[in-house]
Protein backbone atom coordinates (compact mmCIF):
# COMPACT_ATOMS: atom_id res chain seq x y z
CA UNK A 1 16.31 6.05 -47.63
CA UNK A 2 17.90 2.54 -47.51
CA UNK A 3 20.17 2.65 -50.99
CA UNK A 4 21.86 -1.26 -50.78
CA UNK A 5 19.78 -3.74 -52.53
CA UNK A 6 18.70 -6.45 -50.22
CA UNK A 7 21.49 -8.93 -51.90
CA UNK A 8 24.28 -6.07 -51.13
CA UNK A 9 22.70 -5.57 -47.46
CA UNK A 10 22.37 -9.53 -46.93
CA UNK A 11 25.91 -9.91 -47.55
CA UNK A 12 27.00 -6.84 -45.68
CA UNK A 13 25.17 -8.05 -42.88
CA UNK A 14 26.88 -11.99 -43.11
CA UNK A 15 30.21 -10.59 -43.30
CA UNK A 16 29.45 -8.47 -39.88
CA UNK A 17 28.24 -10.95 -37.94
CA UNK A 18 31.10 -13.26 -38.97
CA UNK A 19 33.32 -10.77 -37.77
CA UNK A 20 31.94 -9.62 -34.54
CA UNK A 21 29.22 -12.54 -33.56
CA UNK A 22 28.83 -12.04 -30.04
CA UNK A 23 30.67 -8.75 -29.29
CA UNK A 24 29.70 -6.85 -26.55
CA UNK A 25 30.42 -3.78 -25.10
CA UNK A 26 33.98 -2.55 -24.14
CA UNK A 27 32.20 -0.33 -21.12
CA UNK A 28 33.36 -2.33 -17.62
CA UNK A 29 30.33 -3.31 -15.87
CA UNK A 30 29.08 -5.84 -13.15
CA UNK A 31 25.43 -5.07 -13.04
CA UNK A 32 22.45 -3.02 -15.03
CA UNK A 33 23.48 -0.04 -12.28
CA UNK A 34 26.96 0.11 -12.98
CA UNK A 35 26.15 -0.58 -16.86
CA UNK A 36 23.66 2.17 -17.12
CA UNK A 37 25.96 5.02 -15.59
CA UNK A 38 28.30 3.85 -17.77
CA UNK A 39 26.90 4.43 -20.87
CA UNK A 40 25.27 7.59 -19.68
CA UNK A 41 28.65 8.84 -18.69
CA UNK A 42 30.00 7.42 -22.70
CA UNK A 43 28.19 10.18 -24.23
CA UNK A 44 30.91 11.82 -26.74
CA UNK A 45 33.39 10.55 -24.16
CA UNK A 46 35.67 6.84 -24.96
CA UNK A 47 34.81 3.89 -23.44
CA UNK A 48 38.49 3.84 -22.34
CA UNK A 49 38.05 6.92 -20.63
CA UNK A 50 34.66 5.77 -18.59
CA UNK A 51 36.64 2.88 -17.86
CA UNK A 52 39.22 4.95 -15.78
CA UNK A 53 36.65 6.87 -14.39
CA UNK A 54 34.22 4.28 -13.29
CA UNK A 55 36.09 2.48 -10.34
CA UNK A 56 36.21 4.92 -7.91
CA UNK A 57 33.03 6.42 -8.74
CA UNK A 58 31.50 2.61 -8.04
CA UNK A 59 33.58 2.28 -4.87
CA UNK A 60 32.33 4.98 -3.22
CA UNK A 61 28.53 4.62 -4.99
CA UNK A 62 27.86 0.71 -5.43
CA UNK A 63 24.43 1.26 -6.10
CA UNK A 64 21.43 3.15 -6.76
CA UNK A 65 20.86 4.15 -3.15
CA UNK A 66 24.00 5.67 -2.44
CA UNK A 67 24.40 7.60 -5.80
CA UNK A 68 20.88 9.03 -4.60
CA UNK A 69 22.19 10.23 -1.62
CA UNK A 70 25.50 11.56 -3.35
CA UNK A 71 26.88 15.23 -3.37
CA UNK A 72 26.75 16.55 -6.39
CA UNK A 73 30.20 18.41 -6.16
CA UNK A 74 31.91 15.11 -5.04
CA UNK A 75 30.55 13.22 -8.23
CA UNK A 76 31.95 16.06 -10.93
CA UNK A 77 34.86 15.76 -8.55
CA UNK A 78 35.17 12.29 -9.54
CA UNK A 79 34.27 12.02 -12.71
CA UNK A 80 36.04 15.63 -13.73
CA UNK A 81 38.00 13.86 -16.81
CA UNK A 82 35.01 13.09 -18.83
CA UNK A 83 33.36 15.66 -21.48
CA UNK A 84 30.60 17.45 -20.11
CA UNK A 85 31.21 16.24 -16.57
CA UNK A 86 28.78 18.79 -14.96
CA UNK A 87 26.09 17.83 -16.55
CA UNK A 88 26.52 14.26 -16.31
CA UNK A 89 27.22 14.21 -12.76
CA UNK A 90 23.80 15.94 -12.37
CA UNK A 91 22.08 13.57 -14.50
CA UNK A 92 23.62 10.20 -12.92
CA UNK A 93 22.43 11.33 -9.32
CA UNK A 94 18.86 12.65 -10.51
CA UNK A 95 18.63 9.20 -12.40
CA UNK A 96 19.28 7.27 -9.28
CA UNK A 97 16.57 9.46 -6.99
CA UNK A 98 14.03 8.57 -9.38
CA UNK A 99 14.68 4.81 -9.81
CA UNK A 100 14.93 4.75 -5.88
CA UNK A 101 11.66 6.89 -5.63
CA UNK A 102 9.83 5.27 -8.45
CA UNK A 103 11.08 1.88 -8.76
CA UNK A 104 12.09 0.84 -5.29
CA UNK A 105 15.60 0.94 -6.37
CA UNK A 106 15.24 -0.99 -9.49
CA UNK A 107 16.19 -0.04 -12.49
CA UNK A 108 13.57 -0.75 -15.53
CA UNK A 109 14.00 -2.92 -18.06
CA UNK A 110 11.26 -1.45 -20.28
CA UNK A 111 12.32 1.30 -23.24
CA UNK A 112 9.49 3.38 -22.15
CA UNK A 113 10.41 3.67 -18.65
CA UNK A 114 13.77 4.20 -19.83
CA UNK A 115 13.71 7.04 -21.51
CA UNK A 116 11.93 9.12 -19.07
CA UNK A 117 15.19 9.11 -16.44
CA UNK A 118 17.00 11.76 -16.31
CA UNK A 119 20.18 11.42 -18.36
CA UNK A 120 18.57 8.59 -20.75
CA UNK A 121 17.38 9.53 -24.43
CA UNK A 122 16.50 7.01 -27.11
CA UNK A 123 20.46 6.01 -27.76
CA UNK A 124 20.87 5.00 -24.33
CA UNK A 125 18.12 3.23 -24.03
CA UNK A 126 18.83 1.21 -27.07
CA UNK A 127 22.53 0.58 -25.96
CA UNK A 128 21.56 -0.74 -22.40
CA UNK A 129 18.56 -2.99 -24.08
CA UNK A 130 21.19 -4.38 -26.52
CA UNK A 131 23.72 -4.93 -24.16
CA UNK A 132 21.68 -6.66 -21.00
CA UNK A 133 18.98 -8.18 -22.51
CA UNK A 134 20.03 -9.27 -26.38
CA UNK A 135 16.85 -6.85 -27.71
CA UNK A 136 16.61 -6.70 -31.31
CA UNK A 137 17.31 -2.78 -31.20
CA UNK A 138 19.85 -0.69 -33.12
CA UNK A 139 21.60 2.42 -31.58
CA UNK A 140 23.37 4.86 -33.61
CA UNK A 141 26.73 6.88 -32.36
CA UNK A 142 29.17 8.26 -34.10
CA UNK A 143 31.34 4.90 -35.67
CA UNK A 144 27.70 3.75 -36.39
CA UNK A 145 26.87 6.52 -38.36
CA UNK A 146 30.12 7.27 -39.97
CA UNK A 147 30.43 3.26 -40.85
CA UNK A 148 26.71 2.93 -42.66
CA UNK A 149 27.24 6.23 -44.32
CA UNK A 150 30.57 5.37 -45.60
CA UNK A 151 29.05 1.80 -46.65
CA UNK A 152 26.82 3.26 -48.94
CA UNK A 153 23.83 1.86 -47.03
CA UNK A 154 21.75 4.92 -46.11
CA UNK A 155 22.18 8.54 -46.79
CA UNK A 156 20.01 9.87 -43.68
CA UNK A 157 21.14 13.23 -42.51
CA UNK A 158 20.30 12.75 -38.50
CA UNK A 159 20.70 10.34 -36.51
CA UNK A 160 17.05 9.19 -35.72
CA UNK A 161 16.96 8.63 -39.64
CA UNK A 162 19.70 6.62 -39.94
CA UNK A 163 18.35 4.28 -36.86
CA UNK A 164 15.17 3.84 -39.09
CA UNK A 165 16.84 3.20 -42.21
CA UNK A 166 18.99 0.14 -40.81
CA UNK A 167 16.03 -1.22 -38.41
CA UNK A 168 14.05 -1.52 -42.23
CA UNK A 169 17.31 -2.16 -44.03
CA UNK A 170 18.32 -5.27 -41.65
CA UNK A 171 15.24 -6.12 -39.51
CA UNK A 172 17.15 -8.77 -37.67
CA UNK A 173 20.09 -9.50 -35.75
CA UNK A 174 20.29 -5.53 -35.16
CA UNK A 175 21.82 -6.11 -31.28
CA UNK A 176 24.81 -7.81 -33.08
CA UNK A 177 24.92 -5.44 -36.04
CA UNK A 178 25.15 -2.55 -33.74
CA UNK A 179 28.01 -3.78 -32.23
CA UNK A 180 29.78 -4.51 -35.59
CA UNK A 181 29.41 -1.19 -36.58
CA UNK A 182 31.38 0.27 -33.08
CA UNK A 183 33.94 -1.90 -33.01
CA UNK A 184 34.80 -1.66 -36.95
CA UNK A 185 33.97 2.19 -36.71
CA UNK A 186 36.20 2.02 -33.32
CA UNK A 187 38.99 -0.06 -34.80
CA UNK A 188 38.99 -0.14 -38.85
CA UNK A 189 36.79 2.47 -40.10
CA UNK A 190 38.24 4.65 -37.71
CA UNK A 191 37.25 9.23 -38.61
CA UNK A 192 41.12 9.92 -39.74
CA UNK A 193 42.98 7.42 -41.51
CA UNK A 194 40.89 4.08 -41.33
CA UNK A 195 42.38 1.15 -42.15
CA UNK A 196 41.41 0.14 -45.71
CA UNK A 197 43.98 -2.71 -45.67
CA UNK A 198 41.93 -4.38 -42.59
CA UNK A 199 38.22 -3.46 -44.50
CA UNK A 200 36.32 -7.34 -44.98
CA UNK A 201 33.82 -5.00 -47.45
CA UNK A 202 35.98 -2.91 -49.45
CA UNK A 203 33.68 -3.33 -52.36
CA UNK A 204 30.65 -1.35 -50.65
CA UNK A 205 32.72 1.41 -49.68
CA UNK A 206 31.56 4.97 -51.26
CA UNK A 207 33.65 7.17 -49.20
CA UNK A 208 36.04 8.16 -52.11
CA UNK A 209 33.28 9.43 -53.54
CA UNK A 210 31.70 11.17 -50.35
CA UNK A 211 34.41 12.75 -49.71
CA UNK A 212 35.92 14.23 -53.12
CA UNK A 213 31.67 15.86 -53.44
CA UNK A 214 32.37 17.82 -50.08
């Protein structure tokens, strides 16, 4: 449920998109390839850490074909620093057989298609659509969820929820809004000890309150 009136959520939203108008992601990317392994690769891992990872792994595999064609013990080797490496080196490779297989080597642009590679759920599919193409999406990770929560603006108790509460809280400008959210989450409203000096909407903040209930 969507608990901001739509005055409070109109100026939460102004004072976001002052901040972060035309932020993008802080994944390193040159194309949709290198852009989608990245943020399948991002799940519950930093950016700064797929960063570090990602340039060797894209020297050796440039593009879809060759990551199709990859050994699966030379990708974990690779990518061996990031959480759940195993699993994502799996996924990355069966991702690329199936866009090489299905889609001549091109990667889809449509959510639908999206979702159905390996490796690529409904978060990823938002963040890539955001990122590459501007779409009017939102995608909830952890700074997103921690940031609306502590903001007072929904009090949905999954993920999913929360995406549906801000798409009807917001409605527009969500591609933008989404990458407020990270980047304050990332930065300001950071898990232990955010910086409430730096906050540009103290006044919406409920986590005082959150917090002293648990």
């Amino acid at each position: 449920m969507v608990l901001r009136t739509p005055r409070e959520l109109e100026e939460i939203k102004k004072r976001f998109l002052e901040h972060y108008k035309g932020s993008k992601t802080e994944l390193k990317y040159k194309n949709d390839y290198e852009l989608l392994v990245d943020i399948i690769l991002s799940a519950q891992c930093t950016d700064k850490r797929v960063n570090m990872i990602t340039p060797e792994l894209f020297r050796k595999y440039p593009n879809i074909e060759s990551l199709a064609c990859a050994e699966l013990e030379d990708v974990k080797d690779i990518i061996k620093s990031c959480s759940f490496f195993n699993n994502k080196a799996k996924n990355i490779i069966e991702m690329a057989k199936k866009v090489r297989d299905e889609y001549k080597g091109i990667i889809p642009h449509e959510y639908s298609k999206l979702i159905k590679l390996p490796g690529v759920g409904n978060k990823t599919a938002n963040v890539f659509l955001i990122e590459l193409e501007g779409a009017n999406r939102m995608a909830v990770d952890t700074h997103v969820f921690r940031v609306v929560h502590r903001l007072g603006i929904t009090d949905a108790k999954t993920v999913q929820e929360t995406e549906k509460d801000l798409i009807k809280a917001f409605k527009t400008d969500l591609n933008e809004l989404h990458q407020g959210f990270v980047l304050f989450g990332r930065y300001i409203c950071t898990a232990k000890n955010p910086k409430c000096e730096k906050c540009f909407v103290p006044e919406f903040c409920v986590s005082k309150e959150v917090f002293k209930a648990r």
